[in-house]
N, C-alpha and C. Protein backbone atom coordinates (compact mmCIF):
# COMPACT_ATOMS: atom_id res chain seq x y z
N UNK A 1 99.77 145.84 58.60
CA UNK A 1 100.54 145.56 57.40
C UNK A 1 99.61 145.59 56.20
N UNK A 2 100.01 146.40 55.00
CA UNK A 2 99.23 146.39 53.91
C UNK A 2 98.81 145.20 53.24
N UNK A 3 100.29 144.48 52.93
CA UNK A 3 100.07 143.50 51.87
C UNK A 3 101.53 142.49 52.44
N UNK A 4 101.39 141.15 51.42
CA UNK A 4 102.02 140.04 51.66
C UNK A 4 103.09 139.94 52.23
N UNK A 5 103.71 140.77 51.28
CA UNK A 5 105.49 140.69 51.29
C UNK A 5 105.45 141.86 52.64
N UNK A 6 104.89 142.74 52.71
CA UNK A 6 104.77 143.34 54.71
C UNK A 6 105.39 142.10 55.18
N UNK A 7 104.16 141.40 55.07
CA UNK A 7 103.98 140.32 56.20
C UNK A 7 104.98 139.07 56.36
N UNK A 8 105.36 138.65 55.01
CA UNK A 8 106.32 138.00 55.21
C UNK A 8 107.86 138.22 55.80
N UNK A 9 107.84 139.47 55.39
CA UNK A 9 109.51 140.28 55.76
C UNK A 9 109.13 140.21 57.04
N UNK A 10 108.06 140.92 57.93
CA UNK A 10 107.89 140.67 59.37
C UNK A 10 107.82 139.61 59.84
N UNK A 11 107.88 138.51 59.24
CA UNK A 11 107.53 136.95 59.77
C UNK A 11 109.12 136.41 59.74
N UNK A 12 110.09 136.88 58.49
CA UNK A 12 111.35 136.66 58.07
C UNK A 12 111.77 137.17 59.58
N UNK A 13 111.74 138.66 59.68
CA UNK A 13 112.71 139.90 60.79
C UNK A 13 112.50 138.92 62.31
N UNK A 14 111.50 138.28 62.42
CA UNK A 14 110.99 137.73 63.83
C UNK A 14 111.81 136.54 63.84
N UNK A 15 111.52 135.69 62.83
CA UNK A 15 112.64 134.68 62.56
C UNK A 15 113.85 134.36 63.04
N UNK A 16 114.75 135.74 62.39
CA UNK A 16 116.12 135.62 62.78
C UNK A 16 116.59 135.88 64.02
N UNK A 17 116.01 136.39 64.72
CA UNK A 17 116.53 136.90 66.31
C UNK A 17 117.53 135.80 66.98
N UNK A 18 118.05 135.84 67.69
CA UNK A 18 119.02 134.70 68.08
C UNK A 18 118.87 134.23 69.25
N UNK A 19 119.09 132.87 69.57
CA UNK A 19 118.75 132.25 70.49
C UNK A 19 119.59 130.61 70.71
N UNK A 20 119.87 130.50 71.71
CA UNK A 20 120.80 129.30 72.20
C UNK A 20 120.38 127.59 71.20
N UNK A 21 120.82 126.72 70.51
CA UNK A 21 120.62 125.91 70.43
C UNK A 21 120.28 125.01 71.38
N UNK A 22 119.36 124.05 71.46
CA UNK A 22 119.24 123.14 72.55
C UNK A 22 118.82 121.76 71.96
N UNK A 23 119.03 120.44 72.23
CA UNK A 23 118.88 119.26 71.51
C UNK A 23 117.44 119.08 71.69
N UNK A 24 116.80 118.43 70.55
CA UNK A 24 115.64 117.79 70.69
C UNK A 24 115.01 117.18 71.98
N UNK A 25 114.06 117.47 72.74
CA UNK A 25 113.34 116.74 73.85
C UNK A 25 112.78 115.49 73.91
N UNK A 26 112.42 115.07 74.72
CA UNK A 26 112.07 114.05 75.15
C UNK A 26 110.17 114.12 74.26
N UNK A 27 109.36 113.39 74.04
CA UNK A 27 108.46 113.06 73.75
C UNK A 27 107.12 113.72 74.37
N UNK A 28 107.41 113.97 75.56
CA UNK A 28 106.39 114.44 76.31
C UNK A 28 105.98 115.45 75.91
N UNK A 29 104.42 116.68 75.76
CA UNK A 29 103.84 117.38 75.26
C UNK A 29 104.38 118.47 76.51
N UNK A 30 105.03 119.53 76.22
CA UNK A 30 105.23 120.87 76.49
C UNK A 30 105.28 122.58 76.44
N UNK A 31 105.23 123.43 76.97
CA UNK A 31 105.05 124.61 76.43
C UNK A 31 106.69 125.17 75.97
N UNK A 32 106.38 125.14 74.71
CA UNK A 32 107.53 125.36 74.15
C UNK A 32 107.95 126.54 73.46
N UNK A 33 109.04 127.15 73.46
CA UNK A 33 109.15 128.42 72.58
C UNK A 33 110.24 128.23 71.78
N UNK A 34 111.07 127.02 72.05
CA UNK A 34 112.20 126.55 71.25
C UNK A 34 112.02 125.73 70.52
N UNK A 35 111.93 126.36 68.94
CA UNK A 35 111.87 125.45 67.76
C UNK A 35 112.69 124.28 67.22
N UNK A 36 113.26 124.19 67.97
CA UNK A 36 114.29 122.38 68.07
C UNK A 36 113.67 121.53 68.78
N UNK A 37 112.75 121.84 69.53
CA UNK A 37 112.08 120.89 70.37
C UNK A 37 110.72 120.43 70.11
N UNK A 38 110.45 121.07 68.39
CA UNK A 38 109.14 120.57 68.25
C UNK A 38 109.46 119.13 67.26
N UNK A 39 110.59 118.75 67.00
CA UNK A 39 110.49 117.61 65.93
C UNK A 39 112.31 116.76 66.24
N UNK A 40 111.34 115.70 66.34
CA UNK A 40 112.72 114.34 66.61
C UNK A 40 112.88 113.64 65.69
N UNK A 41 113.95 112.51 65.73
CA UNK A 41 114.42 112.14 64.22
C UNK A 41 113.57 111.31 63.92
N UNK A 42 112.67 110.66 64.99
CA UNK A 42 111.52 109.40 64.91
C UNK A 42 110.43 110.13 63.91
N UNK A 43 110.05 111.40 64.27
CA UNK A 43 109.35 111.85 63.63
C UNK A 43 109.47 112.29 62.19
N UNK A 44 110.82 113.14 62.24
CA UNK A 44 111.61 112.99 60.81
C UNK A 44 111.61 111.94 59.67
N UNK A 45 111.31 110.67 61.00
CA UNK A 45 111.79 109.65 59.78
C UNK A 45 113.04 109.20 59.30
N UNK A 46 113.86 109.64 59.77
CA UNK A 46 115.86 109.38 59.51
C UNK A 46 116.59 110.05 60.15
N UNK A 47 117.66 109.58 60.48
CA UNK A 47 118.73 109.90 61.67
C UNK A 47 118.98 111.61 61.49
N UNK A 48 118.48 112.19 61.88
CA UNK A 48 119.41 114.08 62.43
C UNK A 48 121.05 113.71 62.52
N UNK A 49 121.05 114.72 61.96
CA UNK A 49 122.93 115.37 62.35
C UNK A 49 123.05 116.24 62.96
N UNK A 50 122.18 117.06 63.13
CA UNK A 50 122.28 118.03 63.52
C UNK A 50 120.64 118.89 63.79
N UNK A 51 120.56 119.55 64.87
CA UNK A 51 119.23 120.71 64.87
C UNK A 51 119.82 121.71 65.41
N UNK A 52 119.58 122.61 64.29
CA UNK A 52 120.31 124.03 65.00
C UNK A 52 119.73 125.13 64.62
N UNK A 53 119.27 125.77 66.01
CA UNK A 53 118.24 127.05 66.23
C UNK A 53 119.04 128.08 66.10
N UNK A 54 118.38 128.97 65.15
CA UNK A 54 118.31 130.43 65.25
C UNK A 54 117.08 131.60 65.22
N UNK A 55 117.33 131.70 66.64
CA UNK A 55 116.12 132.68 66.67
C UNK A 55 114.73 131.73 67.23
N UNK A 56 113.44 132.10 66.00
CA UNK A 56 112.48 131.25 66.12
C UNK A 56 112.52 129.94 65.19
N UNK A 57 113.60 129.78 64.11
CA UNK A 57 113.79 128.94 62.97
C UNK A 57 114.56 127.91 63.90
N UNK A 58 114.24 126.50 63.67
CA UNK A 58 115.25 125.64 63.59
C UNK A 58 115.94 124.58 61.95
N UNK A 59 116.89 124.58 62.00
CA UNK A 59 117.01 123.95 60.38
C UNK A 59 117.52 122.41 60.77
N UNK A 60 116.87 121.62 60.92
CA UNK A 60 117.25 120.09 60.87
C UNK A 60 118.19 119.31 59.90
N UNK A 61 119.44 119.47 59.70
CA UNK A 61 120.31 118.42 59.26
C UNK A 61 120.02 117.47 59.31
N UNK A 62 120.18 117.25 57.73
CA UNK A 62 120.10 115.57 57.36
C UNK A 62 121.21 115.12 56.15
N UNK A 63 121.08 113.54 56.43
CA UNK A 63 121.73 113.16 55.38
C UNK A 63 120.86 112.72 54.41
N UNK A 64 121.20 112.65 52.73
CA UNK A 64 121.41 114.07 51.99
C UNK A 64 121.20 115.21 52.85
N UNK A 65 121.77 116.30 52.98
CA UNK A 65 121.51 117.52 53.01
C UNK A 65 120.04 118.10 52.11
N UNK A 66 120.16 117.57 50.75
CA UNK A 66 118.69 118.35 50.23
C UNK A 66 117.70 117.74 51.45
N UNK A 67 117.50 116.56 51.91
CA UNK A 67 116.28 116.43 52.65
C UNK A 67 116.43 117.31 53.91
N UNK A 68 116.79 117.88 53.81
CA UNK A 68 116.67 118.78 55.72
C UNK A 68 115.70 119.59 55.58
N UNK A 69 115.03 119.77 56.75
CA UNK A 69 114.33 120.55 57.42
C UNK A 69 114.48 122.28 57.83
N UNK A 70 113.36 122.54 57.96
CA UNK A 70 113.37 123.93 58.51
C UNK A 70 112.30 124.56 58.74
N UNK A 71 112.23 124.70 60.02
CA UNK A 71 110.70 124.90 61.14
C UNK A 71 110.72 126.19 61.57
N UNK A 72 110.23 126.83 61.36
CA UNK A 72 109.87 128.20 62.43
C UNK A 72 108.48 128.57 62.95
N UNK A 73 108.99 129.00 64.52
CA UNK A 73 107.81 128.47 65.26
C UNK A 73 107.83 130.96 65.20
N UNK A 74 106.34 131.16 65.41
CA UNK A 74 105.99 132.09 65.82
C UNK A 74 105.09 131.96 67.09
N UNK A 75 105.14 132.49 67.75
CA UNK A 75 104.16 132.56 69.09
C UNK A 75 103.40 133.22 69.41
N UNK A 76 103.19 134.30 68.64
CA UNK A 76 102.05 135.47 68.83
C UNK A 76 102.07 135.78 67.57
N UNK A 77 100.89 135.30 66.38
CA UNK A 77 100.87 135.05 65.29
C UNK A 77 99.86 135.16 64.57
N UNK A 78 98.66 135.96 65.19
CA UNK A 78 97.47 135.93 64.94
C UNK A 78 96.89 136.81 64.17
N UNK A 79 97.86 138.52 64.52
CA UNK A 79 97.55 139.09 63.11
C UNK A 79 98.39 139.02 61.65
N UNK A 80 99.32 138.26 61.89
CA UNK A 80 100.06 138.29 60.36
C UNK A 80 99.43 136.90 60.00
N UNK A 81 98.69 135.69 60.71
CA UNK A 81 98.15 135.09 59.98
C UNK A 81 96.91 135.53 59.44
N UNK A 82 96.26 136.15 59.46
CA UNK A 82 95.12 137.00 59.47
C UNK A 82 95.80 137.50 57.89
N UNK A 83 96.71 138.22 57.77
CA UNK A 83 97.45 138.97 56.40
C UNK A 83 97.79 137.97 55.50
N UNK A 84 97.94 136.72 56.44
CA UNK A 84 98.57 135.93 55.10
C UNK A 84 97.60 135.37 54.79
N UNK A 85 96.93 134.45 55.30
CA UNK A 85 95.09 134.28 55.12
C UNK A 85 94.50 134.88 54.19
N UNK A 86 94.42 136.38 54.01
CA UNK A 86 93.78 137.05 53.09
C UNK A 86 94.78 137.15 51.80
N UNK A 87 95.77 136.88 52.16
CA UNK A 87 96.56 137.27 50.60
C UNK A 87 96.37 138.61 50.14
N UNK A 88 96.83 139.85 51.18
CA UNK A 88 96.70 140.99 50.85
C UNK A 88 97.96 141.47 49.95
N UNK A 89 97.93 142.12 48.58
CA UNK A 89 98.96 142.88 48.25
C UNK A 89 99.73 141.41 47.37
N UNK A 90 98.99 139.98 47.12
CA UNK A 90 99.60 139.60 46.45
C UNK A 90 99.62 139.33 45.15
N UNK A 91 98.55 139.71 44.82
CA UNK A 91 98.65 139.78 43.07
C UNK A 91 100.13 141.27 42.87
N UNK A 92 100.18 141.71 43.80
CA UNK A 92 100.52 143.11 43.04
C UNK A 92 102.53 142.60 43.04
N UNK A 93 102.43 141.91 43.84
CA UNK A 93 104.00 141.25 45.03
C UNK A 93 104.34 140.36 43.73
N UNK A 94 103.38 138.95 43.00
CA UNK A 94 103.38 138.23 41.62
C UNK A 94 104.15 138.71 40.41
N UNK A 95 102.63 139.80 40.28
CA UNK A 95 102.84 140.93 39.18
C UNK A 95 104.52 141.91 38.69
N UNK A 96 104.62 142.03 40.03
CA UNK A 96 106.17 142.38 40.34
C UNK A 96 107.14 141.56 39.96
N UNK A 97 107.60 140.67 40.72
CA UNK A 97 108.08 139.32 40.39
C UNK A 97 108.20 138.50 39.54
N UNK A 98 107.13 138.92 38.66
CA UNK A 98 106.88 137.87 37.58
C UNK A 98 106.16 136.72 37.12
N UNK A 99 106.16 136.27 38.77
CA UNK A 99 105.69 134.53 39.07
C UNK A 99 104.75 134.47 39.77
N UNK A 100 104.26 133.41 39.51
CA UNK A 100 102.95 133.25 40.27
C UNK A 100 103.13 131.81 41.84
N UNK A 101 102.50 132.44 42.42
CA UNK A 101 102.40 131.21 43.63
C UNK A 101 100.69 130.45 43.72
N UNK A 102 101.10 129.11 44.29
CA UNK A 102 99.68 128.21 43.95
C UNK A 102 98.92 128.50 45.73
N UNK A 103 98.40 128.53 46.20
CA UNK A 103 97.77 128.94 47.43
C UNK A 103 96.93 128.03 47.69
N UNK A 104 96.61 127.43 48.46
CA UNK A 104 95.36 126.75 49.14
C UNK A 104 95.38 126.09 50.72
N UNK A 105 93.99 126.29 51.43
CA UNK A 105 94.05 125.36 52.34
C UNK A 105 94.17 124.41 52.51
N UNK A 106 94.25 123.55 53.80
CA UNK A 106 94.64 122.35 54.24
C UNK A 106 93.65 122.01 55.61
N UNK A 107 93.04 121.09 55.18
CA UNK A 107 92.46 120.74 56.51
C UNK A 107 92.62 119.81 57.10
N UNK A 108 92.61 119.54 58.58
CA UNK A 108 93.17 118.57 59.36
C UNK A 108 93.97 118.58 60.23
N UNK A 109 94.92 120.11 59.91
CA UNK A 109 96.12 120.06 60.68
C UNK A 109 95.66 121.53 61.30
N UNK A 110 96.10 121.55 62.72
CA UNK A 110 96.04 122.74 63.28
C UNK A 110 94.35 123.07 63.17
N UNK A 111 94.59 125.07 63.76
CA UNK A 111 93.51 125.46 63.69
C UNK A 111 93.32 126.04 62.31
N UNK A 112 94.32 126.62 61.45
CA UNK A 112 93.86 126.49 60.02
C UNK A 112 95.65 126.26 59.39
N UNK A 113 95.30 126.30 57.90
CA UNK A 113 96.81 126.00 57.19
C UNK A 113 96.48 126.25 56.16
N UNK A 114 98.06 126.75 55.39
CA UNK A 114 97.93 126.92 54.37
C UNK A 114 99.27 126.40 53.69
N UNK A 115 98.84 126.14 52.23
CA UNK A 115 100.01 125.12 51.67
C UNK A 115 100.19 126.32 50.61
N UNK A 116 101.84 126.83 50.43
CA UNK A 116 102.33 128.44 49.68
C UNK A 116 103.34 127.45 48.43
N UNK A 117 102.74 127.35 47.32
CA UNK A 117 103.98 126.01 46.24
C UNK A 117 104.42 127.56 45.24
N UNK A 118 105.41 128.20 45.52
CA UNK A 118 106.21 128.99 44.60
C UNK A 118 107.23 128.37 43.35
N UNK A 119 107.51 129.12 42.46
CA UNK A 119 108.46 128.60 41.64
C UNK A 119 110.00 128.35 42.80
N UNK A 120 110.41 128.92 43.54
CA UNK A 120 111.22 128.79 44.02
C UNK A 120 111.39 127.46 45.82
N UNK A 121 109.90 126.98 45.84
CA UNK A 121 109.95 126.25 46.95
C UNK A 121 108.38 126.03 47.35
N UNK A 122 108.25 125.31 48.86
CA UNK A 122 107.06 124.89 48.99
C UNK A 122 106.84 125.05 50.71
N UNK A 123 105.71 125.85 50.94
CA UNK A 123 105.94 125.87 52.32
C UNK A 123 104.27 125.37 52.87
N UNK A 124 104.37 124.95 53.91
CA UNK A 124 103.19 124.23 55.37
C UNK A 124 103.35 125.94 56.18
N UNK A 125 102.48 126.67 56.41
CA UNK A 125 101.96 127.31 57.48
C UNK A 125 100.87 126.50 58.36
N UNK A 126 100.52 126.65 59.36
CA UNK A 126 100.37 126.02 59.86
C UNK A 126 99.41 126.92 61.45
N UNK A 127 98.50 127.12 61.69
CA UNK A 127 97.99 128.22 62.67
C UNK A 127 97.55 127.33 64.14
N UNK A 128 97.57 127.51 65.20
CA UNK A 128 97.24 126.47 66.35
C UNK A 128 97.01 127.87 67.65
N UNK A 129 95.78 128.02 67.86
CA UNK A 129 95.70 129.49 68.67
C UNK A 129 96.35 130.93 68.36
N UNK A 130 97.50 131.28 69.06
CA UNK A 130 97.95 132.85 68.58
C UNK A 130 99.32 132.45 67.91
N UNK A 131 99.48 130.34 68.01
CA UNK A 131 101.19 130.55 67.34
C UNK A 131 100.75 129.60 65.69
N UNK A 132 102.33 130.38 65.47
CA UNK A 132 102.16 129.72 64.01
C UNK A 132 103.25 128.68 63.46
N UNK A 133 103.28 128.03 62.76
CA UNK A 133 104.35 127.34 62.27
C UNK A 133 104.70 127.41 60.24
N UNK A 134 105.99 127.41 60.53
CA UNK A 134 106.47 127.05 58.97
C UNK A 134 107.12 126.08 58.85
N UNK A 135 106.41 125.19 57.77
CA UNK A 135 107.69 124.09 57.55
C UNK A 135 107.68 123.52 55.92
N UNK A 136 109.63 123.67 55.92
CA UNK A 136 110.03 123.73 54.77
C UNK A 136 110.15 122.26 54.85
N UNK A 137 110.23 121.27 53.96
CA UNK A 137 110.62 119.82 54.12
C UNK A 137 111.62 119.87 52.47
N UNK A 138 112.68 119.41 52.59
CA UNK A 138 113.26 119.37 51.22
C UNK A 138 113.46 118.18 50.75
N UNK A 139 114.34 117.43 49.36
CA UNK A 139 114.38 116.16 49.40
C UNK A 139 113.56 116.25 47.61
N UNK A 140 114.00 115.37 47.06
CA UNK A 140 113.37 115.00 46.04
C UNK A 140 112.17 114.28 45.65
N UNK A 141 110.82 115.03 45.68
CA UNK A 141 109.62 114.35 45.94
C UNK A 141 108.81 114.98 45.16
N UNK A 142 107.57 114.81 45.10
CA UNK A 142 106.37 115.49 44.40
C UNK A 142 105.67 116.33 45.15
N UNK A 143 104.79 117.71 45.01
CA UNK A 143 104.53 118.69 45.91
C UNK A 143 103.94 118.03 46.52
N UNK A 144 102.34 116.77 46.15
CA UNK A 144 101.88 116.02 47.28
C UNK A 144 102.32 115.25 47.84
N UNK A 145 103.61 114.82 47.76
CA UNK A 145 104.31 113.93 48.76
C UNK A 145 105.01 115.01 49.67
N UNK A 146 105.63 116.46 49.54
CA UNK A 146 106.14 117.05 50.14
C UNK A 146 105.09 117.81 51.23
N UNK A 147 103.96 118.03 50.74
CA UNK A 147 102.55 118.47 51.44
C UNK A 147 102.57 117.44 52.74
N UNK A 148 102.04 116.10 51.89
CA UNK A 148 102.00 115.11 52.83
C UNK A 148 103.02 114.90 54.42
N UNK A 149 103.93 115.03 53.58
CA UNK A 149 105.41 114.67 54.60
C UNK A 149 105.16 116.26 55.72
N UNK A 150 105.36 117.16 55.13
CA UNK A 150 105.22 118.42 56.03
C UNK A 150 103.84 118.60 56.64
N UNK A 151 102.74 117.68 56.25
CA UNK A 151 101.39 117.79 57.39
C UNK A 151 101.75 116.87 58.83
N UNK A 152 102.54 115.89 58.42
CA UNK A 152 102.68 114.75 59.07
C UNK A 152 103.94 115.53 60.51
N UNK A 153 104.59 116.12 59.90
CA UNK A 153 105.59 117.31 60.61
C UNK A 153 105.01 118.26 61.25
N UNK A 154 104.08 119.10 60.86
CA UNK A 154 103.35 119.65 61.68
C UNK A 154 102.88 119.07 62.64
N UNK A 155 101.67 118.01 62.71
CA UNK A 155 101.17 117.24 63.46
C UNK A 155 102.28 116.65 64.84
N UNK A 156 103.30 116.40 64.79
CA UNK A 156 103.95 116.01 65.22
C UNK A 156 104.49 117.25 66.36
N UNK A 157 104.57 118.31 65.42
CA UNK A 157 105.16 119.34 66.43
C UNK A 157 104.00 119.99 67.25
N UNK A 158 103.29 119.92 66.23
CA UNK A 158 101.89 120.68 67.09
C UNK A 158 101.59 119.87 68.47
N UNK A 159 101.89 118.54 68.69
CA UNK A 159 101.53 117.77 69.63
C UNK A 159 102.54 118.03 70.76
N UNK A 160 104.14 118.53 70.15
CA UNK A 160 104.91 119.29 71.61
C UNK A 160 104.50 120.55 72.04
N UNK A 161 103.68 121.55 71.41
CA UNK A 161 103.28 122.77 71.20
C UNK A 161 102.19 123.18 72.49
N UNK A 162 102.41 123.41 73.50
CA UNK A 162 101.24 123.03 74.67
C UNK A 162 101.16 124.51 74.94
């Protein structure tokens, strides 16, 4: 892949594929490929209404609705994190667009991360061997409280992630 938006549309296309809903698991650390099973409401922090998978995405219902969730797990992830890592093709993807995105690492979580704060939203990547994670956390907060809250989410899933 040349540049960003490659990589993201391929990260989007992998995303959507479809796949059975299944309820949140039990606690215990497992090899997982179903993104509903990396995060419970304990971990959430407030009662779920709902977790419902599509594909590799799961989107966690909550009450408010703005606070819900949305996780997508990749499993073989090593060269588009590699693309997104470098930030290939994104000044030019900006430039286009108009807008600029804030970029930086994160350390602590996983084997590397990166925190993506756009005019339009805020995302946790998240790298742990060849899989990857995204997580959207919504809700009315400040980007370092939303950082915060979505490291704490990672961590959590990364620990069902075997």
């Amino acid at each position: 892949m040349k540049n960003a938006a490659a990589a993201i549309l391929a990260f989007v296309a992998v995303s959507c594929a479809t796949a059975p809903a299944a309820p949140p698991p039990a606690a215990a650390p497992l090899r997982v490929t179903d993104p509903c099973a990396l995060l419970t409401a304990a971990d959430i922090g407030q009662p779920l209404i709902e977790a419902k998978a599509s594909g590799r995405q799961c989107f966690y219902r909550l009450d408010p609705f703005v606070n819900s969730i949305s996780l997508t797990l990749v499993t073989d992830a090593r060269a588009l994190w590699e693309t997104m890592e470098k930030g290939e093709g994104k000044e030019e993807e900006e430039e286009e667009k108009g807008r600029e995105s804030q970029r930086r690492e994160i350390e602590g979580v996983g084997d590397d991360a990166l925190w993506i704060v756009s005019p339009v939203g805020a995302n946790l990547y998240v790298r742990s061997g060849d899989a990857m994670l995204r997580i959207s956390a919504g809700g009315k907060m400040s980007d370092e409280e939303r950082l915060a809250k979505s490291v704490a989410l990672a961590k959590a899933a990364l620990a069902r992630l075997r």
